[in-house]
Protein backbone atom coordinates (compact mmCIF):
# COMPACT_ATOMS: atom_id res chain seq x y z
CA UNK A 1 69.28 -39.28 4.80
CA UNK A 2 66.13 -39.32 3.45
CA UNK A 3 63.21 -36.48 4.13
CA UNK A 4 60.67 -38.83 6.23
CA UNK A 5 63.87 -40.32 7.57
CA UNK A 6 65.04 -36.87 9.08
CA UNK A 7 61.85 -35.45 10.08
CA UNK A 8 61.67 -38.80 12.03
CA UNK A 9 64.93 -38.87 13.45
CA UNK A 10 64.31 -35.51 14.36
CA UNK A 11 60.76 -36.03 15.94
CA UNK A 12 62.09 -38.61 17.87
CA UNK A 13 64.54 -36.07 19.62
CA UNK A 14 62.35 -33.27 20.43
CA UNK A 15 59.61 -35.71 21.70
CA UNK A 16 62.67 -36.49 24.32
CA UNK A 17 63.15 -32.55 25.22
CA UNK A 18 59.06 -31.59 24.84
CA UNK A 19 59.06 -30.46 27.70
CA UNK A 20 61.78 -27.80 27.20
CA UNK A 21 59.75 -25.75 25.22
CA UNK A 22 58.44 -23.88 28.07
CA UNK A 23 62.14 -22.29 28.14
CA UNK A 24 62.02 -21.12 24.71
CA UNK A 25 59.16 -19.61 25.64
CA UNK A 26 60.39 -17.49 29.06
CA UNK A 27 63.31 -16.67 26.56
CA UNK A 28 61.63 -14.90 23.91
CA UNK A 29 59.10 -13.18 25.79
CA UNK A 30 62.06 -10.96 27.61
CA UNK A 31 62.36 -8.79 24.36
CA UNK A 32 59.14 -8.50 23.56
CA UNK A 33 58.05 -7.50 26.95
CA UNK A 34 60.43 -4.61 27.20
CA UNK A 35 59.25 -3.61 23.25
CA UNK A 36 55.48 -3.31 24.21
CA UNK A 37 54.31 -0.26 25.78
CA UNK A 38 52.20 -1.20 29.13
CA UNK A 39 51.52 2.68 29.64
CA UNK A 40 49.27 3.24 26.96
CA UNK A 41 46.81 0.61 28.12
CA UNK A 42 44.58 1.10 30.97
CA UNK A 43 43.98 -1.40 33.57
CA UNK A 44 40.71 -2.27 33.21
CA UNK A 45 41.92 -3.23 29.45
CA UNK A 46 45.11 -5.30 30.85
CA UNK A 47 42.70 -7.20 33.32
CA UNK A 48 40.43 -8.11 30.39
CA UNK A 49 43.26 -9.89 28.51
CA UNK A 50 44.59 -11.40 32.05
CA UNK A 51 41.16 -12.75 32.25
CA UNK A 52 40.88 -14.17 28.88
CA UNK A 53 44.52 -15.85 28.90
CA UNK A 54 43.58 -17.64 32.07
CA UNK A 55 40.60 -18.67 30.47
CA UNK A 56 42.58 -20.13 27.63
CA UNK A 57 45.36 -21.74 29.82
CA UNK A 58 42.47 -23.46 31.91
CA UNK A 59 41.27 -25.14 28.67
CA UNK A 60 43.97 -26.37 28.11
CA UNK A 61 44.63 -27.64 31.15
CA UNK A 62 40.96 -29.25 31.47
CA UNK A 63 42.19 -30.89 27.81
CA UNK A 64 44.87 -32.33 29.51
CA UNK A 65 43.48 -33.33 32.58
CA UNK A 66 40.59 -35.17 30.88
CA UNK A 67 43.02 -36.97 28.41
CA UNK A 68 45.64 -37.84 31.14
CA UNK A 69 42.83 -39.05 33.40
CA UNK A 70 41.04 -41.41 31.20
CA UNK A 71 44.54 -42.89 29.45
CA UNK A 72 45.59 -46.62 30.56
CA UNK A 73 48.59 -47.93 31.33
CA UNK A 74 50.79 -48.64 28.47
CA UNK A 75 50.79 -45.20 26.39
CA UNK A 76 53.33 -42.51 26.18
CA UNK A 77 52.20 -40.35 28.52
CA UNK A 78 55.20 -37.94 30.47
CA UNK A 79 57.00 -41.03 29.09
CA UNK A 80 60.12 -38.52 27.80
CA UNK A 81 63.01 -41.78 27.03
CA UNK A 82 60.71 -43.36 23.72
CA UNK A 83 57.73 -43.63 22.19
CA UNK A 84 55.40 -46.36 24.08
CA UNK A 85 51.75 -47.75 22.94
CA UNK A 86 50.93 -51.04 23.98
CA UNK A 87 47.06 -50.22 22.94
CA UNK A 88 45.32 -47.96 20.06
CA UNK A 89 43.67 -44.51 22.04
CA UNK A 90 40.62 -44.48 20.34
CA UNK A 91 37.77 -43.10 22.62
CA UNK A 92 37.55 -40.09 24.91
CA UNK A 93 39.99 -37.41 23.68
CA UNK A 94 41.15 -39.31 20.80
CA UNK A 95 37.99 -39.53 19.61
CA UNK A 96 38.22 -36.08 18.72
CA UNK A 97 41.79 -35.26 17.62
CA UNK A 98 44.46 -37.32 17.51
CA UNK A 99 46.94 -35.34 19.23
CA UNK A 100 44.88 -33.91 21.98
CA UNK A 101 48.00 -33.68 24.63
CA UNK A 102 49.79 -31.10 22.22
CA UNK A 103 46.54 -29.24 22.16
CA UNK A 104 46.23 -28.62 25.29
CA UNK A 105 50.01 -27.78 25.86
CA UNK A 106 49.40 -25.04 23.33
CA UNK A 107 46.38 -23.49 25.04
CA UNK A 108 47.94 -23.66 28.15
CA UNK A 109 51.61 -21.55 26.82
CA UNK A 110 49.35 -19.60 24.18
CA UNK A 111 47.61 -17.86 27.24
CA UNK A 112 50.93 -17.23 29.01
CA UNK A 113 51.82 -15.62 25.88
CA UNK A 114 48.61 -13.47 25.54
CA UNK A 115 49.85 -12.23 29.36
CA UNK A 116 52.75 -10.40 27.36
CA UNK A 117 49.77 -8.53 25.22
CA UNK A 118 51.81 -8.18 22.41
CA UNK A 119 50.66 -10.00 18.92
CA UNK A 120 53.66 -10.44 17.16
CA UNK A 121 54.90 -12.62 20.30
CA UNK A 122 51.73 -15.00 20.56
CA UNK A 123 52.08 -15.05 16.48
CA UNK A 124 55.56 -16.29 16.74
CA UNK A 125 54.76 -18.40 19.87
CA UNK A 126 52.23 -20.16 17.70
CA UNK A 127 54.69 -20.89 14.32
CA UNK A 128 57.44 -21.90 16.91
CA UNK A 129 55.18 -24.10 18.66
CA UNK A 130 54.18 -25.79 15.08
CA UNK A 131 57.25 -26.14 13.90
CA UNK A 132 58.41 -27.68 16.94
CA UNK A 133 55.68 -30.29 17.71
CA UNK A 134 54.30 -30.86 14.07
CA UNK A 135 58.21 -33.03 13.82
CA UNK A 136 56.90 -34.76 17.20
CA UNK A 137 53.17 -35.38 16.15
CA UNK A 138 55.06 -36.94 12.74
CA UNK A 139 57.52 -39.65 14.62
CA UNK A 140 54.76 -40.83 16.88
CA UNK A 141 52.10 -41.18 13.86
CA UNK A 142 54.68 -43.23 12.03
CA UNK A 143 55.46 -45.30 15.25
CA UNK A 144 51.68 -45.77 15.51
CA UNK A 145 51.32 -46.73 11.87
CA UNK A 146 54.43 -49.14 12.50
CA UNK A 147 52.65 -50.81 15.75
CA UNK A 148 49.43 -51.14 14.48
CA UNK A 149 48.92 -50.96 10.76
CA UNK A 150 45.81 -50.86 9.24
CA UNK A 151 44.23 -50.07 12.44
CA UNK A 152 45.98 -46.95 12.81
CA UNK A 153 45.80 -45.79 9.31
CA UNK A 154 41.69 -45.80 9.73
CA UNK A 155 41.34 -44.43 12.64
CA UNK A 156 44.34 -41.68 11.70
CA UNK A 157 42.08 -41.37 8.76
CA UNK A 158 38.99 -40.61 10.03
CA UNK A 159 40.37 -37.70 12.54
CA UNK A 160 42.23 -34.13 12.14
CA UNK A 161 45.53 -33.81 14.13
CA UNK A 162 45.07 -30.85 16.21
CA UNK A 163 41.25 -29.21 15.74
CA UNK A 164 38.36 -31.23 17.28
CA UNK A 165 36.03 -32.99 15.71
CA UNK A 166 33.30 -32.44 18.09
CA UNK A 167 30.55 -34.53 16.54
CA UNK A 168 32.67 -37.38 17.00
CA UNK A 169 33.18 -37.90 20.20
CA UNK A 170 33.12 -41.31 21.69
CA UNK A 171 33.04 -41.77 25.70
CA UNK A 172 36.32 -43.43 26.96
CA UNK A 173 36.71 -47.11 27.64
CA UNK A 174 38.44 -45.82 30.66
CA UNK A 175 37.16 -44.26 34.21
CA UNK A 176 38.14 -41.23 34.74
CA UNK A 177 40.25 -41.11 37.23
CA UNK A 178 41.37 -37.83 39.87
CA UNK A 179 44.24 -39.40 41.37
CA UNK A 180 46.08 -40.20 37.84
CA UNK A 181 45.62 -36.29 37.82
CA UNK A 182 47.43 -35.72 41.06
CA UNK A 183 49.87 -38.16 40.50
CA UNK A 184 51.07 -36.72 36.89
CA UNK A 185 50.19 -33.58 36.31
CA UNK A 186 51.63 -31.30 39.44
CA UNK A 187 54.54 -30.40 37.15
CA UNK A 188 52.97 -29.31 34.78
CA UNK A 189 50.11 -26.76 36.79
CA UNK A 190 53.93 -25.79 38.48
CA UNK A 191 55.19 -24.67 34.80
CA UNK A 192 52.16 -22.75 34.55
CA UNK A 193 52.16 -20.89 37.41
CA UNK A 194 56.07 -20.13 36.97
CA UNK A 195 54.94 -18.91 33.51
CA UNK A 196 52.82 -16.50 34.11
CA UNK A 197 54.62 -14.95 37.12
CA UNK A 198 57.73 -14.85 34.90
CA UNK A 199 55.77 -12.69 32.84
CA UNK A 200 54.07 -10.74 35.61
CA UNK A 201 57.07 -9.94 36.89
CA UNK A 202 59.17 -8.75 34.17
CA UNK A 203 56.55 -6.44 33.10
CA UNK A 204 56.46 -4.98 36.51
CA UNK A 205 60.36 -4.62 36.07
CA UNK A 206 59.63 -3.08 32.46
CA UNK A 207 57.42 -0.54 33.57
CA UNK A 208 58.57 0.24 37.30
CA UNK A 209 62.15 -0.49 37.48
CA UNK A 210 61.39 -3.18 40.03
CA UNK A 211 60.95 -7.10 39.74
CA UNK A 212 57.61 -7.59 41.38
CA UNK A 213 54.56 -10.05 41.81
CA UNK A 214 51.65 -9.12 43.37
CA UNK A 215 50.61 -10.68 47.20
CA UNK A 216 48.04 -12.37 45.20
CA UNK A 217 50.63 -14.12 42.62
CA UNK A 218 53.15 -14.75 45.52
CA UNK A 219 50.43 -16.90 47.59
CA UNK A 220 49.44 -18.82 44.82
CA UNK A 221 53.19 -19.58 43.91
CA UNK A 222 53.61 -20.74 47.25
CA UNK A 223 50.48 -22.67 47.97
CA UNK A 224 51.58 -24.50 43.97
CA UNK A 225 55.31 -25.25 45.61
CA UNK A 226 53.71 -26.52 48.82
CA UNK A 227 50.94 -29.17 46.71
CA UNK A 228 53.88 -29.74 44.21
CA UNK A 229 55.81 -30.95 47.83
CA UNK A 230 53.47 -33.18 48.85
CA UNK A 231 52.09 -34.96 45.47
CA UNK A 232 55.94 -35.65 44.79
CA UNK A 233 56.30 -37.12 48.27
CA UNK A 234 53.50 -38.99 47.93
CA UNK A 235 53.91 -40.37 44.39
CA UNK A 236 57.81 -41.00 45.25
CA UNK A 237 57.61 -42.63 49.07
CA UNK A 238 54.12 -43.92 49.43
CA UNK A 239 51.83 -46.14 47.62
CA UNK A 240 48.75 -43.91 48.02
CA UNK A 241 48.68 -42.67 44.35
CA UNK A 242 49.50 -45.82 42.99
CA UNK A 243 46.82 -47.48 40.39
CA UNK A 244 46.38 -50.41 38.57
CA UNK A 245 46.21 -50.54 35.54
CA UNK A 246 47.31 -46.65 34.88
CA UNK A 247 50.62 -45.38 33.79
């Protein structure tokens, strides 16, 4: 099999099983968690870094939400079975980048990682992440190319992958729209959360003995499970987050 023909075939899986990187992720921070040495740094210097991740994790999230939010019907989306695009993204987001999605899934597991304060980990979480999406990013660009041509080649073109181009940003042809927020992206705020209390608490286990969270992280895990609840019961037995016109 060809090169482009593998890297293809094997974009095409992983886009499938995206959403599994999050394990890989819970998985490799065990090790370096119990390598890092949480004694030597004070508190104050820990809830710096906290700070900062969460910063980072909200970007991406606020990447996401505003991409998700102003998408139409007819794109890929959480789609997870094939690639879909009835239409060309070409405003909003994807005026800027044209993977902005991935982008924001990076910011979002790059600040769990910085939780784990330990560089060789968020190094390694970064080249794993790249390695893993860049074969995704490469079967939906040649899907795109296949769907639309000319079209897609110019507009490919004219944008980087993954960095903003700031200057370029176009408003989107679509409202932005709250309850497309509620309706899709629960799961992935519930990820989150797990995330960084997975990481909380195994560095409470690391340096105590004991497998902790704070009252703090235990209400908010709670309160996310309890939302999570009612958007899915919503979204699966009601009509009320239905839209037209919105995937």
């Amino acid at each position: 099999m060809a090169l482009i023909q593998s890297m293809e075939k094997q974009g095409n899986y992983l886009f499938k099983y995206r959403g599994q990187f999050p394990i890989i992720l819970f998985i490799l921070a065990i090790p370096f968690i119990y390598q890092t040495d949480y004694n030597v740094l004070t508190d104050h210097y820990q809830r710096y870094i906290l700070f900062f991740a969460y910063l980072i994790s909200l970007l991406g999230f606020l990447i996401r939400f505003y991409t998700i939010g102003t998408t139409p019907e007819g794109t890929s989306g959480r789609n997870t079975k094939e690639q879909v695009a009835d239409i060309l993204n070409s405003t909003g987001m994807y005026s800027l980048l044209r993977h902005p999605l991935y982008l924001g899934n990076y910011l979002i597991w790059i600040g769990i990682a910085i939780t784990v304060i330990n560089l060789y980990f968020v190094v390694i979480m970064s080249l794993l992440f790249w390695l893993y999406y860049e074969r995704i990013m490469y079967a939906e660009e040649r899907f795109l190319e296949r769907s639309f041509g000319n079209d897609y080649l110019k507009w490919s073109n004219s944008l980087p992958a993954f960095i903003p181009s700031i200057l370029n940003f176009k408003r989107s042809d679509t409202p932005f729209s709250f309850i497309t927020i509620l309706r899709r992206e629960y799961a992935s705020v519930l990820a989150a959360v797990i995330g960084f209390l997975f990481v909380e608490g195994f560095k409470a286990f690391k340096t105590t003995g004991e497998w902790r969270l704070s009252s703090v992280s235990i209400q908010i895990l709670f309160s996310t499970i309890l939302i999570v609840f009612v958007l899915r019961s919503l979204k699966h037995f009601t009509k009320l987050l239905n839209e037209k016109g919105r995937s």
